[in-house]
C-alpha atoms as a PDB file:
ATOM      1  CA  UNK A   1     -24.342 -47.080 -23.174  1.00  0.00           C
ATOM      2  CA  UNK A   2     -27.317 -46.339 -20.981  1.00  0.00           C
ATOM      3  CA  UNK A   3     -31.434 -48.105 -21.805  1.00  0.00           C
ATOM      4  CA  UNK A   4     -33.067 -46.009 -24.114  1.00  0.00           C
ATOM      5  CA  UNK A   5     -37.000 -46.091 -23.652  1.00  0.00           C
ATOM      6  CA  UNK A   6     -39.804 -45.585 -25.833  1.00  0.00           C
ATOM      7  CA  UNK A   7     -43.618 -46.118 -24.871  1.00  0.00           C
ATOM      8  CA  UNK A   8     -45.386 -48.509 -27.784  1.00  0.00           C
ATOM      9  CA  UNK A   9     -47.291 -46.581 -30.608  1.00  0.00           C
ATOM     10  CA  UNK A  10     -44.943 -43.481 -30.116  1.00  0.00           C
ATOM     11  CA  UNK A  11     -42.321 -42.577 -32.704  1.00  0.00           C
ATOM     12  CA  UNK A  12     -40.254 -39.915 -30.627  1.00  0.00           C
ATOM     13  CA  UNK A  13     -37.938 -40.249 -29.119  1.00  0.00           C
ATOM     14  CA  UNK A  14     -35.224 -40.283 -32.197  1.00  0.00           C
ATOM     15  CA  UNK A  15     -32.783 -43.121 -31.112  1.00  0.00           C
ATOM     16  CA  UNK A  16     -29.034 -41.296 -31.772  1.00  0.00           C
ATOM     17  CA  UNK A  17     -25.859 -42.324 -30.785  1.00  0.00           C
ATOM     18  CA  UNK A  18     -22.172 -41.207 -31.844  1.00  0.00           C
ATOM     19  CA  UNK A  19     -19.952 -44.272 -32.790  1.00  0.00           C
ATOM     20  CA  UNK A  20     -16.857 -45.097 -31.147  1.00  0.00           C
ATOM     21  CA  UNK A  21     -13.991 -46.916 -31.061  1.00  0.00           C
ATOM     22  CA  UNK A  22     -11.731 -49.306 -28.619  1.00  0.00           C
ATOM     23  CA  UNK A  23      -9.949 -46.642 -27.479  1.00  0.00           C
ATOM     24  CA  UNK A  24     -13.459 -44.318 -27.283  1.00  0.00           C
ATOM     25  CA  UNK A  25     -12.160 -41.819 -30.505  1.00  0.00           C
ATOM     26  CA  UNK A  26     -15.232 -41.213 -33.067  1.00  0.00           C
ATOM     27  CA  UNK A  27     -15.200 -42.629 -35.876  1.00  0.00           C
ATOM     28  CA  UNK A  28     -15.255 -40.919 -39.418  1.00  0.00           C
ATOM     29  CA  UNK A  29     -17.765 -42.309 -41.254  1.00  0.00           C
ATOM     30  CA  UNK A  30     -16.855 -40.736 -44.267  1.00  0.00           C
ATOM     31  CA  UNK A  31     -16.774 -43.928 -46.518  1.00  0.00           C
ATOM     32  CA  UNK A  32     -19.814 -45.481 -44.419  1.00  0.00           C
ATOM     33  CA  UNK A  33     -22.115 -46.609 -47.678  1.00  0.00           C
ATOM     34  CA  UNK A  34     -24.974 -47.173 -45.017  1.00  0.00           C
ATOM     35  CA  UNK A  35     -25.724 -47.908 -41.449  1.00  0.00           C
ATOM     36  CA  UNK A  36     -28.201 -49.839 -39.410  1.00  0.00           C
ATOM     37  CA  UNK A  37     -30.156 -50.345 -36.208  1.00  0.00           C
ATOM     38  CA  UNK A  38     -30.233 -54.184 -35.564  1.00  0.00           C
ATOM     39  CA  UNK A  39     -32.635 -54.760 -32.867  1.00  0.00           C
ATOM     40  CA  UNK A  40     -32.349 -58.522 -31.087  1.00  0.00           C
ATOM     41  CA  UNK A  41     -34.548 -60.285 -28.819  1.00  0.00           C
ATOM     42  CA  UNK A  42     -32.979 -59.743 -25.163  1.00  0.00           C
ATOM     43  CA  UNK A  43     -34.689 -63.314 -24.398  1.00  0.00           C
ATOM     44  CA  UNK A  44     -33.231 -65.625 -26.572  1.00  0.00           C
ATOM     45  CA  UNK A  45     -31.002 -63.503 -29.378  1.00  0.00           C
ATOM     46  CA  UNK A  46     -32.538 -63.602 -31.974  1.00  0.00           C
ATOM     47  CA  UNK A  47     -33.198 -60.408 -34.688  1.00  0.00           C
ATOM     48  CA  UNK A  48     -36.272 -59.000 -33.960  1.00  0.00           C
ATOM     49  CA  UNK A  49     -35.942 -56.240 -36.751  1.00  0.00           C
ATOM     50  CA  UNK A  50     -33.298 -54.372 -38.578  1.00  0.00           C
ATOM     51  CA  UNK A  51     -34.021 -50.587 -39.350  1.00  0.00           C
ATOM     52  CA  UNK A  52     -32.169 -48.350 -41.825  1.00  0.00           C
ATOM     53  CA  UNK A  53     -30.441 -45.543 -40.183  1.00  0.00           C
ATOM     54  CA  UNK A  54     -29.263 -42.204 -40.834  1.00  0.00           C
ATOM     55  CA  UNK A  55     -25.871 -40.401 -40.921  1.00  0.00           C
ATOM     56  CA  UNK A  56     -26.335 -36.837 -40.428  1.00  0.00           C
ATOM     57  CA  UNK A  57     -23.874 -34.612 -41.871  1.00  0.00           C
ATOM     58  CA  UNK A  58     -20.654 -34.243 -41.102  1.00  0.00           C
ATOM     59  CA  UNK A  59     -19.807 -37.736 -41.082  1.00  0.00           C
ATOM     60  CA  UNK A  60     -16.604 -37.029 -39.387  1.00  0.00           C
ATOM     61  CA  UNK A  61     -19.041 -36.214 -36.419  1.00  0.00           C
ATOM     62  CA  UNK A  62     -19.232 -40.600 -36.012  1.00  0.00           C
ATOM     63  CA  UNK A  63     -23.356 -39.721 -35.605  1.00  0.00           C
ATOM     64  CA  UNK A  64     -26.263 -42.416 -36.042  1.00  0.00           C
ATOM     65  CA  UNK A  65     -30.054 -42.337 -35.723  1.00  0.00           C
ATOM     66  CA  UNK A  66     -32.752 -43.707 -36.590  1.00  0.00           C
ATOM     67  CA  UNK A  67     -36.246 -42.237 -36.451  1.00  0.00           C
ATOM     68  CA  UNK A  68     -38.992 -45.106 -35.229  1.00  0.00           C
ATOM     69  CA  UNK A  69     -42.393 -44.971 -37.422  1.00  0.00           C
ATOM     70  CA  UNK A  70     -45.378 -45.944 -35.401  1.00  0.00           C
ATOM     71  CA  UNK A  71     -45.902 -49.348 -36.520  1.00  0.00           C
ATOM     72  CA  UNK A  72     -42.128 -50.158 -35.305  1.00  0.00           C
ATOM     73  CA  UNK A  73     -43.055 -49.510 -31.392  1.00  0.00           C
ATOM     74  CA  UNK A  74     -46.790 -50.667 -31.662  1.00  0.00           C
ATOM     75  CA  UNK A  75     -47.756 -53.616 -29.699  1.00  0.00           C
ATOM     76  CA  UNK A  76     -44.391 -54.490 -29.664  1.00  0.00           C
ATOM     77  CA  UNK A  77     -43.484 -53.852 -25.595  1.00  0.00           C
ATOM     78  CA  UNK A  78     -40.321 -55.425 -24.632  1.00  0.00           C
ATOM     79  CA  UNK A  79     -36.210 -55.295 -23.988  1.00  0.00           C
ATOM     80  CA  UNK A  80     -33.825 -55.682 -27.217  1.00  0.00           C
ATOM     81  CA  UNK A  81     -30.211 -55.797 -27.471  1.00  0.00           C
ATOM     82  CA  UNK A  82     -29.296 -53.170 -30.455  1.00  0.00           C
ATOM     83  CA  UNK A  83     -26.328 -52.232 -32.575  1.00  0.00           C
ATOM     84  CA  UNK A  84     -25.868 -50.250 -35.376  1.00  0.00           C
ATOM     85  CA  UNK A  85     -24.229 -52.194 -38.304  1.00  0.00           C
ATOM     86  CA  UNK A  86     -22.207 -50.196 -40.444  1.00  0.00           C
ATOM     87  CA  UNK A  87     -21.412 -51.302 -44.254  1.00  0.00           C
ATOM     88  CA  UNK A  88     -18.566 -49.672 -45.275  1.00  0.00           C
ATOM     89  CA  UNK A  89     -17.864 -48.366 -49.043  1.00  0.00           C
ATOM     90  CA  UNK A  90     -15.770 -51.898 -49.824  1.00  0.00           C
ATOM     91  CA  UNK A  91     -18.066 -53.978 -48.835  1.00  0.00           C
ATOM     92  CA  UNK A  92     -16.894 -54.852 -45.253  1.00  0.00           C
ATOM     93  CA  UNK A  93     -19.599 -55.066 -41.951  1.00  0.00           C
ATOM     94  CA  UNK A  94     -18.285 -53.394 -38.690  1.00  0.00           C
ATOM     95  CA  UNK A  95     -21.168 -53.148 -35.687  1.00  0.00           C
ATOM     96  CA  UNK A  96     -20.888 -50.856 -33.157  1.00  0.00           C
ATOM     97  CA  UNK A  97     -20.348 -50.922 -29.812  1.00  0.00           C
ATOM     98  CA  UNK A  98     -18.440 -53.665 -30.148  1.00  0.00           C
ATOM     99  CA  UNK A  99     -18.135 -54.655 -26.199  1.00  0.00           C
ATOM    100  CA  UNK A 100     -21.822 -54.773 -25.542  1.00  0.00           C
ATOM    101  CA  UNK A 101     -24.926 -53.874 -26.181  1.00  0.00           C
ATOM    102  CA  UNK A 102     -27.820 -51.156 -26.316  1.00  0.00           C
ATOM    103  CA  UNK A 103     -30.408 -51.943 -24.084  1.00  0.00           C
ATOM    104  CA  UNK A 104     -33.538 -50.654 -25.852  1.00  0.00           C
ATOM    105  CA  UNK A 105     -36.968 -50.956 -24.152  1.00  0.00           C
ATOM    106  CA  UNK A 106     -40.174 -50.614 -25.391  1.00  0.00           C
ATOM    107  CA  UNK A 107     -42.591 -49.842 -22.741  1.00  0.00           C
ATOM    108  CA  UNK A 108     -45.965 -51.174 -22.808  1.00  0.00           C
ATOM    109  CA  UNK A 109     -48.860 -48.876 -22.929  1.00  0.00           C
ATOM    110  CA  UNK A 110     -51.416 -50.775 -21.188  1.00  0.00           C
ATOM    111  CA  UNK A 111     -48.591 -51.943 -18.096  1.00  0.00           C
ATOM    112  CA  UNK A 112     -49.446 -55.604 -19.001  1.00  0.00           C
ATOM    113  CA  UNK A 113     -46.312 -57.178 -20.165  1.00  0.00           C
ATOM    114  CA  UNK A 114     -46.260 -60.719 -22.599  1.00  0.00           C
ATOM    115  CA  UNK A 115     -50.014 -61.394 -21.414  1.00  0.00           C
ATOM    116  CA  UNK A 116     -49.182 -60.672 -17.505  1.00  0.00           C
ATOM    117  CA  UNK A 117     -51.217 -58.026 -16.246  1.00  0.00           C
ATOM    118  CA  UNK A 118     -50.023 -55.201 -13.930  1.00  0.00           C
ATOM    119  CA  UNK A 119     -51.302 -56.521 -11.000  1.00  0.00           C
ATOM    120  CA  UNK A 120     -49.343 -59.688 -11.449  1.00  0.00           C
ATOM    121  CA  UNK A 121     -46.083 -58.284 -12.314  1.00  0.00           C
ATOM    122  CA  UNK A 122     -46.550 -56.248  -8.966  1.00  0.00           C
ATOM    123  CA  UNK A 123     -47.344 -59.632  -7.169  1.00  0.00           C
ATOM    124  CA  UNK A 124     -44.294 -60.715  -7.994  1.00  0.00           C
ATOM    125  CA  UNK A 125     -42.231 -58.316  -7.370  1.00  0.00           C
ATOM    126  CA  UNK A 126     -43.431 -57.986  -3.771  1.00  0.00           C
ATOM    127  CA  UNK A 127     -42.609 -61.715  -3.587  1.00  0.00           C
ATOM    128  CA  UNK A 128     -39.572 -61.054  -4.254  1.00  0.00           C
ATOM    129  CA  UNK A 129     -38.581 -57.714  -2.389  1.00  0.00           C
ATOM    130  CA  UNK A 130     -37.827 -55.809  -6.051  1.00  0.00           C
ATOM    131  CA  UNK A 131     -40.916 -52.977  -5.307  1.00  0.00           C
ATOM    132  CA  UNK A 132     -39.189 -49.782  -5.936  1.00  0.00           C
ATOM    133  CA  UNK A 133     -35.646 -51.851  -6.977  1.00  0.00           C
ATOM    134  CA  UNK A 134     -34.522 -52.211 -10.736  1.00  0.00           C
ATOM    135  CA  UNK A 135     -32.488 -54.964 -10.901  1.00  0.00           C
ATOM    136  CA  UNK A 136     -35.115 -57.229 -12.493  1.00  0.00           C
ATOM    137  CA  UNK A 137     -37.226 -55.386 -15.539  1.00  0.00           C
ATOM    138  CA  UNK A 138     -41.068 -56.120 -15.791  1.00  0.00           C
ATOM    139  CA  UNK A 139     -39.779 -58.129 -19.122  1.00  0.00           C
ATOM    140  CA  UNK A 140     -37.552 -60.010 -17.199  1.00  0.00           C
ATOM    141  CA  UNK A 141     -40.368 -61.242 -14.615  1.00  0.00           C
ATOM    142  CA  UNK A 142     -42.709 -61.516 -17.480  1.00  0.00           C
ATOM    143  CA  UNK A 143     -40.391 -64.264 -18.668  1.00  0.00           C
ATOM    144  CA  UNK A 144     -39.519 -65.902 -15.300  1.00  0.00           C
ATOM    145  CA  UNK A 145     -43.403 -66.086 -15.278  1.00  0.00           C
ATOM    146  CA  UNK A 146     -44.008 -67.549 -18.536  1.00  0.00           C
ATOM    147  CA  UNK A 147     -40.744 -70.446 -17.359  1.00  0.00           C
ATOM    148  CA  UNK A 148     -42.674 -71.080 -14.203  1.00  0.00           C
ATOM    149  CA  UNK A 149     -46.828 -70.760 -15.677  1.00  0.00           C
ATOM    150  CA  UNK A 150     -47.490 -67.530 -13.740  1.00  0.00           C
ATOM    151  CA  UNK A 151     -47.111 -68.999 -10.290  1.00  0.00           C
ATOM    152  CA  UNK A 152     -45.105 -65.649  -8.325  1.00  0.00           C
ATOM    153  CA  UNK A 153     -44.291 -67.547  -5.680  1.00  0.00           C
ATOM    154  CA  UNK A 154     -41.947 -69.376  -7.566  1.00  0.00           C
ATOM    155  CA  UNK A 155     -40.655 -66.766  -9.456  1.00  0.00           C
ATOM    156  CA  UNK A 156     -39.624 -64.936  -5.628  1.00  0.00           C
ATOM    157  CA  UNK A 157     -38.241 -68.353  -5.545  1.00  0.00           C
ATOM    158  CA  UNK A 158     -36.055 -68.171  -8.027  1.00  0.00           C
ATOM    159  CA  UNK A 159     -35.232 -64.240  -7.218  1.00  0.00           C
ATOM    160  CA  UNK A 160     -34.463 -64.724  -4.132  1.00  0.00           C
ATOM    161  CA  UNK A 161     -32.096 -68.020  -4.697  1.00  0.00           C
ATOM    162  CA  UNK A 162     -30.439 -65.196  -7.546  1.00  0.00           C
ATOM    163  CA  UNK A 163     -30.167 -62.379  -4.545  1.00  0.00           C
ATOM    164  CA  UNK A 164     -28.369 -65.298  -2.483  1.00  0.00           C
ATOM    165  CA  UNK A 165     -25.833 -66.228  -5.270  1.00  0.00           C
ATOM    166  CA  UNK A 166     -24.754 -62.352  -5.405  1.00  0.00           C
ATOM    167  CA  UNK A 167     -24.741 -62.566  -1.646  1.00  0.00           C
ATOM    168  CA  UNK A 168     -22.586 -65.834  -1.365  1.00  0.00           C
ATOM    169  CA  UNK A 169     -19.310 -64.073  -1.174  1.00  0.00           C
ATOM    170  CA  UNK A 170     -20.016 -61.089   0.995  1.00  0.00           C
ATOM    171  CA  UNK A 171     -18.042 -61.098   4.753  1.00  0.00           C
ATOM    172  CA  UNK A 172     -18.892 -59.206   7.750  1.00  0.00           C
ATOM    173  CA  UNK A 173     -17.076 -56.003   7.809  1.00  0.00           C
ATOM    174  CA  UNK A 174     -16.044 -53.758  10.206  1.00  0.00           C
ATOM    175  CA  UNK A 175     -14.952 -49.894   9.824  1.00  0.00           C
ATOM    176  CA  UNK A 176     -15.094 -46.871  11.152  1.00  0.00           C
ATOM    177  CA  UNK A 177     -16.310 -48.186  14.800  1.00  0.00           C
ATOM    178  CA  UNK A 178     -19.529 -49.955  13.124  1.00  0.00           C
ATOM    179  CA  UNK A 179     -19.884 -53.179  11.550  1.00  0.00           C
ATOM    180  CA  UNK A 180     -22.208 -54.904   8.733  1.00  0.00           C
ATOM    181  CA  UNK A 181     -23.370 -58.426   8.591  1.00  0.00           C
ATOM    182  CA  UNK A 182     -22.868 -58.672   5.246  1.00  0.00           C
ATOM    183  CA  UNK A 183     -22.964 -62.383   5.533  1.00  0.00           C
ATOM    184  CA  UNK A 184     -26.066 -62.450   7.343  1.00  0.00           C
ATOM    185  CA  UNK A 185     -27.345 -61.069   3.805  1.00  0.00           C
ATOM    186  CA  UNK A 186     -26.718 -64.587   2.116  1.00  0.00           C
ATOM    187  CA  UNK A 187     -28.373 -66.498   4.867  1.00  0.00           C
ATOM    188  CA  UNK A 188     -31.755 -64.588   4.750  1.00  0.00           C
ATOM    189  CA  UNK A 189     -32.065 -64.598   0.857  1.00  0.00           C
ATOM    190  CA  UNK A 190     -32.089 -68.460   1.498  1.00  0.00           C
ATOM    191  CA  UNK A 191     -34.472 -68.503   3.805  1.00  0.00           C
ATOM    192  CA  UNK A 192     -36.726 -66.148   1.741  1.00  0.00           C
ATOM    193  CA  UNK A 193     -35.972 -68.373  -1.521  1.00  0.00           C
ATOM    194  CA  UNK A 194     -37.218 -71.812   0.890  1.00  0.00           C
ATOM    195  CA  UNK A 195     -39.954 -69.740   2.308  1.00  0.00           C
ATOM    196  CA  UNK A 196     -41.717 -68.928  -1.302  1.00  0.00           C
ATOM    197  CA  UNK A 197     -40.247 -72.434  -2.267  1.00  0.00           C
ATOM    198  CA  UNK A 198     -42.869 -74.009   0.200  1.00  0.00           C
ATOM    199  CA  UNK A 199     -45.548 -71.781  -1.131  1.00  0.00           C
ATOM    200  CA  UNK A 200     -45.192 -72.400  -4.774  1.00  0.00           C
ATOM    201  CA  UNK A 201     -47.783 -74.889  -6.660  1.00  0.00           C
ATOM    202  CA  UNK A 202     -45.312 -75.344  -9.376  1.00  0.00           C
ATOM    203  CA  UNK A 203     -42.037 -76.155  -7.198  1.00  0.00           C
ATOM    204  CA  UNK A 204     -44.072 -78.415  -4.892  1.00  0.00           C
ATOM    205  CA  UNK A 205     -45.491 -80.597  -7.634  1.00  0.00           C
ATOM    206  CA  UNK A 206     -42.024 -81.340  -8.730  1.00  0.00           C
ATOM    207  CA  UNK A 207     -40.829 -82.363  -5.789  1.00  0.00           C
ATOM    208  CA  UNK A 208     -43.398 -84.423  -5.143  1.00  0.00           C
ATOM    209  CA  UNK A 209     -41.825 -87.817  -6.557  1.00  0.00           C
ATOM    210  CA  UNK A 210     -40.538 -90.873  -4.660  1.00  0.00           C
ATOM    211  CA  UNK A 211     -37.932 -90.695  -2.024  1.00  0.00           C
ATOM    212  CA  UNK A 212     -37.303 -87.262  -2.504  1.00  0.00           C
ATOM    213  CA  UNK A 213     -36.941 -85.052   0.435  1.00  0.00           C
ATOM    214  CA  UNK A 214     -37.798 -81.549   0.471  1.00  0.00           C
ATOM    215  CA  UNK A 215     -35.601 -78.574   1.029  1.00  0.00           C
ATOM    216  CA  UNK A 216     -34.500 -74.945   0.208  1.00  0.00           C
ATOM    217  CA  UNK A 217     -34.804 -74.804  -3.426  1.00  0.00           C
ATOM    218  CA  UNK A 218     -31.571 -73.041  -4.350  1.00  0.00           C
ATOM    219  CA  UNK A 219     -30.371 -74.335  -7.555  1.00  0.00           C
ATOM    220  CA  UNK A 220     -28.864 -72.703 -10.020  1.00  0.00           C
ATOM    221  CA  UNK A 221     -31.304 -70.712 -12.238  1.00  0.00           C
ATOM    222  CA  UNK A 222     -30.140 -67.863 -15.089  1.00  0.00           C
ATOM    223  CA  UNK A 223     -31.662 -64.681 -14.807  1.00  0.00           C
ATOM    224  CA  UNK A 224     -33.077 -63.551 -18.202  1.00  0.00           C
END
């Protein structure tokens, strides 16, 4: 399912979805007793709130919804992982989607983002050559921030080291009478990832213990 968005303090959009099945046929919710919208923390898992949906009739349409009240979305910026728990009229628990997730985000208002201020998050992801790009959220570098105490060059550090890992197993490629150095792509991601490495506070002082030699810091890191 695609990210739904809402901006904190608002109450519309409606969330809405039409449940599904393995094989993608909609399921009759007929003898649904109830339904709800389990929100979890995308950070660590765990259940941020749980919100009593709605089935709009016909329930052999398979729809959901929920409609946010203002205090749900206020001053609550940030990305959950949602499902909609359905209790059925024995008794029994199904959630839906079953295979993943919905990414729900609550935008901040203000652009700060878990105490880091706009001007920071952009910082960072200058660093780390993600201006304009959307494969990290500004929740995701808010927490890579908080791991390394708000020093961005080490969190283009650790970007970067991520954008080489992707890279590793791209090959140069020729077709068409033109060719791409797609392993080239690896080699400078290092080199970016060592560069901000050097110019990091944080990754500096740790490596600053006896006998140790400095390097590329490239190790493995999980993106949050």
């Amino acid at each position: 399912m695609s990210k739904f968005w809402i901006r904190e303090g608002d109450a519309l959009p409606v969330i809405k979805n039409v449940i599904v099945d393995a094989t993608g046929a909609i399921v009759d919710l007929t003898n649904a007793q109830s339904v709800a919208l389990e929100m979890r923390k995308a950070s660590d898992g765990s259940v941020f709130a749980t919100h009593t949906g709605a089935m709009p009739a016909p329930k052999t349409g398979g729809v959901v919804q929920y409609t946010w009240l203002v205090a749900d979305t206020l001053n609550k910026a940030g990305e959950y992982l949602c499902h909609w728990i359905v209790t059925w009229s024995g008794g029994d628990v199904q959630s839906f989607p079953t295979d993943t997730a919905i990414d729900v985000v609550i935008a901040s208002a203000s652009g700060a983002v878990n105490g880091y201020t706009p001007d920071v998050l952009l910082e960072a992801r200058q660093r780390s050559g993600e201006v304009g790009d959307t494969n990290f959220t500004d929740v995701q570098i808010a927490a890579l921030l908080a791991k390394r105490t708000g020093d961005t060059a080490a969190v283009a550090c650790d970007i970067w080291a991520l954008k080489a890992s992707d890279a590793a197993n791209l090959v140069d490629m020729s077709e068409s009478g033109g060719s791409r150095s797609l392993g080239r792509l690896y080699q400078q991601c290092l080199e970016m990832s060592k560069y901000w490495g050097d110019q990091s506070p944080v990754i500096q002082a740790s490596l600053r213990t006896p006998d140790r030699k400095r390097g590329a810091v490239t190790r493995g890191i999980e993106r949050v």
